[in-house]
PDB file of N, CA and C in Angstrom:
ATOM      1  N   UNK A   1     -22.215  -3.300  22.206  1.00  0.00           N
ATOM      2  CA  UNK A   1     -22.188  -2.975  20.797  1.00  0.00           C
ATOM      3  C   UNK A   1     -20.876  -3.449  20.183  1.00  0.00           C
ATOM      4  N   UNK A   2     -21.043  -4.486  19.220  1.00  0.00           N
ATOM      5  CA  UNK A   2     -19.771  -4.629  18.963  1.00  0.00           C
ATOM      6  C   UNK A   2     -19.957  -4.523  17.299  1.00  0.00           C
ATOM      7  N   UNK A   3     -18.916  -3.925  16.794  1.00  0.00           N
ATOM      8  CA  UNK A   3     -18.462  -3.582  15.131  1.00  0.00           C
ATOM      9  C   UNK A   3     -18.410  -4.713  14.220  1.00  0.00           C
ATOM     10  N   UNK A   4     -19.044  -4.735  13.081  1.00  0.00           N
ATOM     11  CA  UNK A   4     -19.345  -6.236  12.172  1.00  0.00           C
ATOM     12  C   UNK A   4     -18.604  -5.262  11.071  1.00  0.00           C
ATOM     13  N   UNK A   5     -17.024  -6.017  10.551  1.00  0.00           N
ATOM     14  CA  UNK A   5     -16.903  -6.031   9.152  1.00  0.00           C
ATOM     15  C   UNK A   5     -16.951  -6.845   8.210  1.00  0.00           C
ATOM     16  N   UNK A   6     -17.845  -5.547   7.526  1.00  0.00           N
ATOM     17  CA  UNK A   6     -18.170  -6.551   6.030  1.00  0.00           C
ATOM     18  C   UNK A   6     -17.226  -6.660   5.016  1.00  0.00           C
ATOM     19  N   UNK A   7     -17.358  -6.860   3.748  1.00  0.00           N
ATOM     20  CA  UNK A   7     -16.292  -6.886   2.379  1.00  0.00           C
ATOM     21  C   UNK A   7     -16.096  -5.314   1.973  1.00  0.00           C
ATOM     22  N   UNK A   8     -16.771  -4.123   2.527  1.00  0.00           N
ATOM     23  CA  UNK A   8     -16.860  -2.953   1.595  1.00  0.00           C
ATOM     24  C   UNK A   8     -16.096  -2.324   2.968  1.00  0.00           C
ATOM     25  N   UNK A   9     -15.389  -2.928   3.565  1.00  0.00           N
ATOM     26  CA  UNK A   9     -14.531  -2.259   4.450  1.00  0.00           C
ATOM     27  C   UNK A   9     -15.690  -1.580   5.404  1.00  0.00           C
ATOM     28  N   UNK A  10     -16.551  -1.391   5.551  1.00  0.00           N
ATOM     29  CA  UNK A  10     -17.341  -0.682   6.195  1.00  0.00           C
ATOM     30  C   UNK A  10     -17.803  -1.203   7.787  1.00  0.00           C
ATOM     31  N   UNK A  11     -17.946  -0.521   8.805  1.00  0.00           N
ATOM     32  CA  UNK A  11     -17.920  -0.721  10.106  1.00  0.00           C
ATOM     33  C   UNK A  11     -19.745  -0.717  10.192  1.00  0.00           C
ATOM     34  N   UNK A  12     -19.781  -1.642  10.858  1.00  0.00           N
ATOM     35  CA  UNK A  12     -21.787  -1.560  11.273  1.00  0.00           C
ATOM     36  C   UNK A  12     -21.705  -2.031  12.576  1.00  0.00           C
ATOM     37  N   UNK A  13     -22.769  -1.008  13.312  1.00  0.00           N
ATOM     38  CA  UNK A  13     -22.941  -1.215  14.656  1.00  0.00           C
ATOM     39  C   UNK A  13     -23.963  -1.800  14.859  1.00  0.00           C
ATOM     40  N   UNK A  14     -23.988  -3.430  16.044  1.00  0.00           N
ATOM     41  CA  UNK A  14     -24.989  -4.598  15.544  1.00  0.00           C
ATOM     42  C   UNK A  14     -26.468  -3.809  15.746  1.00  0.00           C
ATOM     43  N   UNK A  15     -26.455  -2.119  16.284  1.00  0.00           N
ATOM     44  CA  UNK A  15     -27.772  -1.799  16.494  1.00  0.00           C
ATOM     45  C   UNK A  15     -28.306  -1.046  16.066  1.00  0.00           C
ATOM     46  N   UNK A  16     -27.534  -1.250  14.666  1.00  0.00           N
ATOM     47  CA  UNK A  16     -28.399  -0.549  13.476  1.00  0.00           C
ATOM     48  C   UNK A  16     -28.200   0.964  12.894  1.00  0.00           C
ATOM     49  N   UNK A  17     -27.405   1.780  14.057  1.00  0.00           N
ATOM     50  CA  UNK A  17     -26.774   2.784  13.789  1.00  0.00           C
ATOM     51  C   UNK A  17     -26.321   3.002  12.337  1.00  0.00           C
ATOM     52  N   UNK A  18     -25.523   4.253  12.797  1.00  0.00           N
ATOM     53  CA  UNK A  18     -25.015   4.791  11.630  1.00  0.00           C
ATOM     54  C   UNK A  18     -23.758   3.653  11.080  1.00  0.00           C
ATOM     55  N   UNK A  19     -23.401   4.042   9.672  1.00  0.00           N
ATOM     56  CA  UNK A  19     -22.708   3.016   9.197  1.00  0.00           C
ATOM     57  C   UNK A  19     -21.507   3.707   8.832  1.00  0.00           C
ATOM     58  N   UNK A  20     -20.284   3.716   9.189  1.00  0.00           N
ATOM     59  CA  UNK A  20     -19.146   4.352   8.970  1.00  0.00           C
ATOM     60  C   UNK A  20     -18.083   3.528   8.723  1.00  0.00           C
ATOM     61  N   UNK A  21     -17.621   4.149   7.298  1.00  0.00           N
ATOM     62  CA  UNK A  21     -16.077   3.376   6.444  1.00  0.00           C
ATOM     63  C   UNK A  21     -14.994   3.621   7.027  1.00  0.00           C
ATOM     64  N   UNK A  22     -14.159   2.323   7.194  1.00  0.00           N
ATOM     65  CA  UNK A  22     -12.764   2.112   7.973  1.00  0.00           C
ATOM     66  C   UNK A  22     -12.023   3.625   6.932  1.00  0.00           C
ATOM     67  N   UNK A  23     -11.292   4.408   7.618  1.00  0.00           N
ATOM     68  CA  UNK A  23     -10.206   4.918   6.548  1.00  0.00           C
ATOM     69  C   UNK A  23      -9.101   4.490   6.301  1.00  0.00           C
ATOM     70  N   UNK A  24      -9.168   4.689   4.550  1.00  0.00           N
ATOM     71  CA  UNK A  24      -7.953   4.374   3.741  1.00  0.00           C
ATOM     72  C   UNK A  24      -6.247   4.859   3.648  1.00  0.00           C
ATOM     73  N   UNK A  25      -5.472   4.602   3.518  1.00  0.00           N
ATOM     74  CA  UNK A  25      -4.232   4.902   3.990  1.00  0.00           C
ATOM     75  C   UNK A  25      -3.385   4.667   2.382  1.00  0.00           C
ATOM     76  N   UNK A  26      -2.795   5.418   1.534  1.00  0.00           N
ATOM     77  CA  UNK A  26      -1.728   5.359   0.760  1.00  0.00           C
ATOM     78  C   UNK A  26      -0.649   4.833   0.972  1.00  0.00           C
ATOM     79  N   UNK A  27      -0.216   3.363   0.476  1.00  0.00           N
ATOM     80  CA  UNK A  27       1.588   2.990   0.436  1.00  0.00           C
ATOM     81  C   UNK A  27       1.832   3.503  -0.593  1.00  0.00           C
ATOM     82  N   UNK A  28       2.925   4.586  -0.147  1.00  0.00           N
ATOM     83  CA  UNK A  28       4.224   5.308  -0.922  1.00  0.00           C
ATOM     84  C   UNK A  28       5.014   4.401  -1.758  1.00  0.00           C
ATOM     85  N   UNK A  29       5.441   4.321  -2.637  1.00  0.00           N
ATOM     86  CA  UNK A  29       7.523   3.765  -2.981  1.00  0.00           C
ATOM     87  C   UNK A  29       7.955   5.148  -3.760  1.00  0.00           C
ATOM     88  N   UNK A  30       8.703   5.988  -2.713  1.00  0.00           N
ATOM     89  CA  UNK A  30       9.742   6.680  -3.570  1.00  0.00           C
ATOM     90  C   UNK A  30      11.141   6.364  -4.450  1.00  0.00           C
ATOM     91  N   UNK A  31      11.140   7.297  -5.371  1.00  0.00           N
ATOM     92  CA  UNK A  31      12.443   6.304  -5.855  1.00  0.00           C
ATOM     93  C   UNK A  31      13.539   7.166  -4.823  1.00  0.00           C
ATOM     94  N   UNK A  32      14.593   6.665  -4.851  1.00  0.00           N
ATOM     95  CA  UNK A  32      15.858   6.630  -4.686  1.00  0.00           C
ATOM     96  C   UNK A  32      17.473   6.637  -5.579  1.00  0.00           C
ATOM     97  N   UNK A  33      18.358   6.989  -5.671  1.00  0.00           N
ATOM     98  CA  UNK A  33      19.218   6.763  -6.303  1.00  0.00           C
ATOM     99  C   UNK A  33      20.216   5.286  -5.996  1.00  0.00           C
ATOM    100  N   UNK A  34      19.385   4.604  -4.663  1.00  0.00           N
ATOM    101  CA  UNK A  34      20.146   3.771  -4.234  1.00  0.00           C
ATOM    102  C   UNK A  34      20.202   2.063  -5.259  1.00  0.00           C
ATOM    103  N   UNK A  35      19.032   1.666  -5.180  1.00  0.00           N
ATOM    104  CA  UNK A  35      18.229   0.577  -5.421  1.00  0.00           C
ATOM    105  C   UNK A  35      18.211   0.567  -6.858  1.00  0.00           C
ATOM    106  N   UNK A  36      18.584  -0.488  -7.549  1.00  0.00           N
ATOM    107  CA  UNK A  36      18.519  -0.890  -9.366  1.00  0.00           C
ATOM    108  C   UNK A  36      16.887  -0.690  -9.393  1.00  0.00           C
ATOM    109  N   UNK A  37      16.634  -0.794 -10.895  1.00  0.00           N
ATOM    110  CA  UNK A  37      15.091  -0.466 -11.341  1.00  0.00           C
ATOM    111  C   UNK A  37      14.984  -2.263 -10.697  1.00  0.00           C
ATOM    112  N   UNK A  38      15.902  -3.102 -11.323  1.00  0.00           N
ATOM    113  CA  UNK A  38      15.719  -4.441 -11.512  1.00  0.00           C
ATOM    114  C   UNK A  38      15.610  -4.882  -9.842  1.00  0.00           C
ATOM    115  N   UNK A  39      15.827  -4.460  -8.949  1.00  0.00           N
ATOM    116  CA  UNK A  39      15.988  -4.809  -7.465  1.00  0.00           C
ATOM    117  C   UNK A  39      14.501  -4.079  -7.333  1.00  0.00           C
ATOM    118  N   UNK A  40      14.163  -3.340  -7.304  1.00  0.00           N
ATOM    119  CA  UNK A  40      13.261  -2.659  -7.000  1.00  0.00           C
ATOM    120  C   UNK A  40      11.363  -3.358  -7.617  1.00  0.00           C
ATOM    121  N   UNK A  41      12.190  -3.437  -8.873  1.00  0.00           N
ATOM    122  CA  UNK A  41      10.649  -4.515  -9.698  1.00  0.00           C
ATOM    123  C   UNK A  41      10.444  -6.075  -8.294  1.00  0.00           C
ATOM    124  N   UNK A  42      11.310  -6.372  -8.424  1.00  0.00           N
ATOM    125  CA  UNK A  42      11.197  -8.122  -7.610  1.00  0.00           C
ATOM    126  C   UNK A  42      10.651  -7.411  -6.424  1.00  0.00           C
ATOM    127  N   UNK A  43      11.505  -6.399  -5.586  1.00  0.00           N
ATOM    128  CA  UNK A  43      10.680  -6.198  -4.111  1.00  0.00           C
ATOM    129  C   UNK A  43       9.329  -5.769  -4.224  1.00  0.00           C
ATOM    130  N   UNK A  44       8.884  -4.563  -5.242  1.00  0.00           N
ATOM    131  CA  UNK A  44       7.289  -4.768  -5.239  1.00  0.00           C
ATOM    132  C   UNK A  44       6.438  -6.140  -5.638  1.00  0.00           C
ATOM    133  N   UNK A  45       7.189  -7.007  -6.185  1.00  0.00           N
ATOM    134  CA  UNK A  45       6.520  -8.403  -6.400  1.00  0.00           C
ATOM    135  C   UNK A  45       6.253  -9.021  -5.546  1.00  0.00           C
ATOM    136  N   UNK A  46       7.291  -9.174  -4.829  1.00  0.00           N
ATOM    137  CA  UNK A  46       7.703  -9.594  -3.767  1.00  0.00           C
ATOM    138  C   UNK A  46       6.287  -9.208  -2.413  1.00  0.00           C
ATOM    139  N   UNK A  47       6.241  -7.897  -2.465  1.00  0.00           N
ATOM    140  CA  UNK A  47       5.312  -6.996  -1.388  1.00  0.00           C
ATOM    141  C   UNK A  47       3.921  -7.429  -1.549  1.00  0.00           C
ATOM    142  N   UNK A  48       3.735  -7.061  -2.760  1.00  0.00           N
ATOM    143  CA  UNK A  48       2.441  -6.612  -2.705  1.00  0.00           C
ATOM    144  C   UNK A  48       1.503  -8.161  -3.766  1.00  0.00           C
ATOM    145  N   UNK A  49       2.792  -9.354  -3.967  1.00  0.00           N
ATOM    146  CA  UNK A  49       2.398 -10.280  -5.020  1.00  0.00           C
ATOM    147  C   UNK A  49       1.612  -9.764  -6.659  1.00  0.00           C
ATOM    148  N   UNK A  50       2.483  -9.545  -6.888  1.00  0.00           N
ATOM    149  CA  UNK A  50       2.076  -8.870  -8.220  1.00  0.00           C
ATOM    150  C   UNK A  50       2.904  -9.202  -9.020  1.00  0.00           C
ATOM    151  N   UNK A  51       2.344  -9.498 -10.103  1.00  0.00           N
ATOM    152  CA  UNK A  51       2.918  -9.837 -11.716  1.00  0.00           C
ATOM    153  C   UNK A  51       3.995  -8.118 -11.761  1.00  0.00           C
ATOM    154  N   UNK A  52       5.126  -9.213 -13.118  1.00  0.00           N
ATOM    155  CA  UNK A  52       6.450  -8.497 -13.491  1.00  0.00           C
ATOM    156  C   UNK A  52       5.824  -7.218 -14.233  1.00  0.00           C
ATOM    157  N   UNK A  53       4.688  -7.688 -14.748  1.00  0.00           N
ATOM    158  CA  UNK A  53       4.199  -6.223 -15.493  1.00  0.00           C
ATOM    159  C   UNK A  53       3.422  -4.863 -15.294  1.00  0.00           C
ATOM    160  N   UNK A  54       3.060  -5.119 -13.946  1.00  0.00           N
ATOM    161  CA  UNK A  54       2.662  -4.427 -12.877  1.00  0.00           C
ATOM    162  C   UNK A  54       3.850  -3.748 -11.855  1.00  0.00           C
ATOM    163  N   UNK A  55       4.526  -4.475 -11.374  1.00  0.00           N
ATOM    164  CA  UNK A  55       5.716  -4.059 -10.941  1.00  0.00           C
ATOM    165  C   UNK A  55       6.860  -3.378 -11.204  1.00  0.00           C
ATOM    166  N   UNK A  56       6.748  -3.851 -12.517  1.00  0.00           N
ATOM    167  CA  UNK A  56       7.551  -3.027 -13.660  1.00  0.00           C
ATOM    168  C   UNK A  56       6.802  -1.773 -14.008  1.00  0.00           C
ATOM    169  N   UNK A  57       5.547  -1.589 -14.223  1.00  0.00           N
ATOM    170  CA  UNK A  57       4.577  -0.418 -14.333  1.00  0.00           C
ATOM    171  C   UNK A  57       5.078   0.365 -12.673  1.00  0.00           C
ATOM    172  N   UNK A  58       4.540  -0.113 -11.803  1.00  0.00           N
ATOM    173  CA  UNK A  58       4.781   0.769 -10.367  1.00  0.00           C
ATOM    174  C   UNK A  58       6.294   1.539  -9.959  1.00  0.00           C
ATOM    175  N   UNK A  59       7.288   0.715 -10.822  1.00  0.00           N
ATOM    176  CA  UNK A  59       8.742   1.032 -10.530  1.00  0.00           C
ATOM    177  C   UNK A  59       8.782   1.630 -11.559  1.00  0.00           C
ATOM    178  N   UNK A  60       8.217   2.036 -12.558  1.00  0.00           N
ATOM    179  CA  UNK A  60       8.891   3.317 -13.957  1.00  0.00           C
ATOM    180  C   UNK A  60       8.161   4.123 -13.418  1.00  0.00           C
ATOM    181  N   UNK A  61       6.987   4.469 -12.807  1.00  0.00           N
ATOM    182  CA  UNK A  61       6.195   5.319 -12.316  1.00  0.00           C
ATOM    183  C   UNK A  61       6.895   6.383 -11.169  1.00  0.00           C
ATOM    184  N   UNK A  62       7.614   5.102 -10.284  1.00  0.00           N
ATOM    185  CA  UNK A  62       8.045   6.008  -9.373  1.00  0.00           C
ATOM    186  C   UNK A  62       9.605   6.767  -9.755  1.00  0.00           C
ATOM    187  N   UNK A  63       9.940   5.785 -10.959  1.00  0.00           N
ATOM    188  CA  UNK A  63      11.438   6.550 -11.157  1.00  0.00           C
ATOM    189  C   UNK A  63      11.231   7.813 -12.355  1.00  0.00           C
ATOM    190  N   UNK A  64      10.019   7.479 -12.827  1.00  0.00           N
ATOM    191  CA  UNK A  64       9.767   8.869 -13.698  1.00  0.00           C
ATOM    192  C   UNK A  64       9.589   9.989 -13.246  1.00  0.00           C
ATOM    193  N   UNK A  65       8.801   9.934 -12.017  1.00  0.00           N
ATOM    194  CA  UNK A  65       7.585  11.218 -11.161  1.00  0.00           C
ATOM    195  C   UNK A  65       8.193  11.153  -9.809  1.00  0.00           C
ATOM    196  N   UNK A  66       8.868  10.279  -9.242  1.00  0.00           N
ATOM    197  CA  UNK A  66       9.343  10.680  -7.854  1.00  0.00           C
ATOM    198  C   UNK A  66       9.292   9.800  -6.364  1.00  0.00           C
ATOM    199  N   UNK A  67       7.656   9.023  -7.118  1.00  0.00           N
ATOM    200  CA  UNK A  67       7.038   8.771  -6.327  1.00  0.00           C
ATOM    201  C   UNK A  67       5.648   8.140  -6.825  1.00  0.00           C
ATOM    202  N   UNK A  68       5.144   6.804  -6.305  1.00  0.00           N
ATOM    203  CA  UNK A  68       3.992   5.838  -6.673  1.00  0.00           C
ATOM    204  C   UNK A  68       3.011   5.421  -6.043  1.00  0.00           C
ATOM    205  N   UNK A  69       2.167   5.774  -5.855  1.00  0.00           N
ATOM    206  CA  UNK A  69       0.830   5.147  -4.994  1.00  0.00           C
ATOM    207  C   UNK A  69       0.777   3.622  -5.240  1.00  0.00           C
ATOM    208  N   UNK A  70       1.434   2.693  -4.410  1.00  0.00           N
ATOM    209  CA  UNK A  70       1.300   1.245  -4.670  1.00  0.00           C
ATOM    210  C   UNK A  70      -0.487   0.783  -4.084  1.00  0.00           C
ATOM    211  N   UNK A  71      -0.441   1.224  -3.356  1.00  0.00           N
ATOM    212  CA  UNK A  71      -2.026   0.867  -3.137  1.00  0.00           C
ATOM    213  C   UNK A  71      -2.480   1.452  -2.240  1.00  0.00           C
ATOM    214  N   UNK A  72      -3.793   1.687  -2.194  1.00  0.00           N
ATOM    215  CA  UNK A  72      -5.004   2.025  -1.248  1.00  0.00           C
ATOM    216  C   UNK A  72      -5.544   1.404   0.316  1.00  0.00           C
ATOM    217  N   UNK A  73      -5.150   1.136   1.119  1.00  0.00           N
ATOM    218  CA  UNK A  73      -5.851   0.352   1.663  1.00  0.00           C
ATOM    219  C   UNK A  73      -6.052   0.061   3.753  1.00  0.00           C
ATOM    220  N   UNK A  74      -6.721  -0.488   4.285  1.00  0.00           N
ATOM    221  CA  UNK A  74      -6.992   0.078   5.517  1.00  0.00           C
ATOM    222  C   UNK A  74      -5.599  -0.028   6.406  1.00  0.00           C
ATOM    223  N   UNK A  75      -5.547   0.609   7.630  1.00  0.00           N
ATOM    224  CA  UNK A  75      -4.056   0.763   8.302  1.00  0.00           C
ATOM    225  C   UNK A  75      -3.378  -0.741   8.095  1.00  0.00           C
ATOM    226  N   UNK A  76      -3.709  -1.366   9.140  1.00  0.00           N
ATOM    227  CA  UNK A  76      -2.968  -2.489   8.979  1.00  0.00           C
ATOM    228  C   UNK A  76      -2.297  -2.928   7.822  1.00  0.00           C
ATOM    229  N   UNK A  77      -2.600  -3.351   6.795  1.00  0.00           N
ATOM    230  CA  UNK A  77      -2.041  -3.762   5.615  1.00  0.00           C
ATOM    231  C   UNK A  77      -1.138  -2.754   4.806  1.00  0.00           C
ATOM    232  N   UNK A  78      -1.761  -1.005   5.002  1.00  0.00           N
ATOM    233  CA  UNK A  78      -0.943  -0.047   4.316  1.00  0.00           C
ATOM    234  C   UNK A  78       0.310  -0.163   5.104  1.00  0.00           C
ATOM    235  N   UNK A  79       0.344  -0.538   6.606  1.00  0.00           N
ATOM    236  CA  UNK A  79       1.633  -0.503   7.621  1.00  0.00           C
ATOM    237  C   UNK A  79       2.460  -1.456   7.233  1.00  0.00           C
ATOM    238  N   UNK A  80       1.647  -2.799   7.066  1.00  0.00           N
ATOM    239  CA  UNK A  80       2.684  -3.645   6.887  1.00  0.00           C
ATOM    240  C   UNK A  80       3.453  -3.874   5.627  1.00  0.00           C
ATOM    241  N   UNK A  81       3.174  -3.448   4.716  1.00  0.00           N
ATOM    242  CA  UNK A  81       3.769  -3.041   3.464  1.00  0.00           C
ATOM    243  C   UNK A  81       4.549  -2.487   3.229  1.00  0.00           C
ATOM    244  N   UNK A  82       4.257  -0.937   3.589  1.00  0.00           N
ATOM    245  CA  UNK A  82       5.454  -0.215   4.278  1.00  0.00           C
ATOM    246  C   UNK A  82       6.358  -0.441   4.905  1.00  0.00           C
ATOM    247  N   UNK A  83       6.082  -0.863   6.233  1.00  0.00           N
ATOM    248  CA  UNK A  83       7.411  -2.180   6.770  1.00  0.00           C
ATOM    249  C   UNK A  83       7.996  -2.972   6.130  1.00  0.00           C
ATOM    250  N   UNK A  84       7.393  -3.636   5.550  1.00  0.00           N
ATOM    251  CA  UNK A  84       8.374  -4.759   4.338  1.00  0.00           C
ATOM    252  C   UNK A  84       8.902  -4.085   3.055  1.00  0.00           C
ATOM    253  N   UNK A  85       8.192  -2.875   2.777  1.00  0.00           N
ATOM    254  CA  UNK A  85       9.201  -2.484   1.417  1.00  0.00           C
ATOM    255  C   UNK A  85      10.476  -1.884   1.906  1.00  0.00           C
ATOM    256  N   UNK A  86      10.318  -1.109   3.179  1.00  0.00           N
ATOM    257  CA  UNK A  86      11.978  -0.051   4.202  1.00  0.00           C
ATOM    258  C   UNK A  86      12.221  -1.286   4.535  1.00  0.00           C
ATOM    259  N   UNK A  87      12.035  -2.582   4.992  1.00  0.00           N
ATOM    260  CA  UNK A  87      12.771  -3.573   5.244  1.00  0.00           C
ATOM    261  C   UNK A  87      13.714  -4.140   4.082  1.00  0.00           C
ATOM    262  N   UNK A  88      13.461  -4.331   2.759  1.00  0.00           N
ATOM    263  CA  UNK A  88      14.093  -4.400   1.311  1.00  0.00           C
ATOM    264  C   UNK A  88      14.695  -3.555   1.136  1.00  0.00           C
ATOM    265  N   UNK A  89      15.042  -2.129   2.442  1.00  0.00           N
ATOM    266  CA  UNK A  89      16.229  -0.761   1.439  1.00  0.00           C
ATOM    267  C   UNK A  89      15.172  -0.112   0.406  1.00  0.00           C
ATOM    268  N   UNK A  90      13.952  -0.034   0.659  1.00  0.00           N
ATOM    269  CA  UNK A  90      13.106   0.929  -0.243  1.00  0.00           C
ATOM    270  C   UNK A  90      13.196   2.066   0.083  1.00  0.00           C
ATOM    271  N   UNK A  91      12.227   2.930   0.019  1.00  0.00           N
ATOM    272  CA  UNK A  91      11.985   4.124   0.767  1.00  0.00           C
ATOM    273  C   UNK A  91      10.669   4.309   0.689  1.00  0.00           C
ATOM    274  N   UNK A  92      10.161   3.815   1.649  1.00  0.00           N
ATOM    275  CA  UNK A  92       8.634   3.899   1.571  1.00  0.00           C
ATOM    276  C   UNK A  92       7.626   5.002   2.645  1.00  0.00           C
ATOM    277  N   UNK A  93       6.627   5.381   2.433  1.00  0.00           N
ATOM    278  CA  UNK A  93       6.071   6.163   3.690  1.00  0.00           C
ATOM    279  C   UNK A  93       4.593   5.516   2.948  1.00  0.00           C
ATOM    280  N   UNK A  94       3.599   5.970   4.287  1.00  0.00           N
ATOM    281  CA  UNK A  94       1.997   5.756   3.823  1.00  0.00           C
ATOM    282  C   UNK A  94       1.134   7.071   4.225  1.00  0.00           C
ATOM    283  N   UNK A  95       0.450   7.351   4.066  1.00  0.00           N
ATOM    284  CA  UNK A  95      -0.481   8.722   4.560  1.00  0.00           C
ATOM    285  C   UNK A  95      -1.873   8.333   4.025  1.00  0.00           C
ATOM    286  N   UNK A  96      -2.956   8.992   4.778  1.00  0.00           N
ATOM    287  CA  UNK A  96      -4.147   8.726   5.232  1.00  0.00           C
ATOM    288  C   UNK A  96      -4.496   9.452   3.471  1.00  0.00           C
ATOM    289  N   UNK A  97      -5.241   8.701   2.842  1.00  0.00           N
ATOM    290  CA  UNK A  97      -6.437   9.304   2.135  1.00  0.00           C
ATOM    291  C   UNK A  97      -6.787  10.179   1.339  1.00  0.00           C
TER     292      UNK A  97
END
């Protein structure tokens, strides 16, 4: 039995079984007192390839409230994100869902 993924993230077993969704994982960016707003906009650009106006949206978000849900998405990619934003001096964490 081996696992077929499709585009809807979803796991199918080739024998027809039940059909069960990969789970989703939250990347964090907390703010900090360390990091400029202006250092902080380029590294989410940087991360996640995203336009200045988006980035600029995700970085007032987190310096208003504390803290920003940059995205949704299955382990791997929520990890490596995370890794690369604490690699830039961010402060990042991820949690399940």
């Amino acid at each position: 039995m081996t696992a077929v993924l499709d585009n809807e993230t979803t796991i199918k077993q080739n024998t027809g079984q039940e059909t069960k969704k990969a789970p989703l994982y939250k990347v964090i960016l907390h703010n900090d007192d360390v990091n400029s707003f202006e250092h902080v906009i380029l590294c989410v650009m940087q991360v996640f390839h995203v336009q200045v106006e988006e980035a600029f949206k995700l970085t007032k978000e987190a310096n208003d409230t504390g803290l920003v849900i940059c995205r949704v998405e299955q382990f791997e990619p929520a990890e490596l994100h995370r890794d690369q934003l604490r690699a830039l001096r961010l402060t990042a964490d991820m949690e399940p869902e």
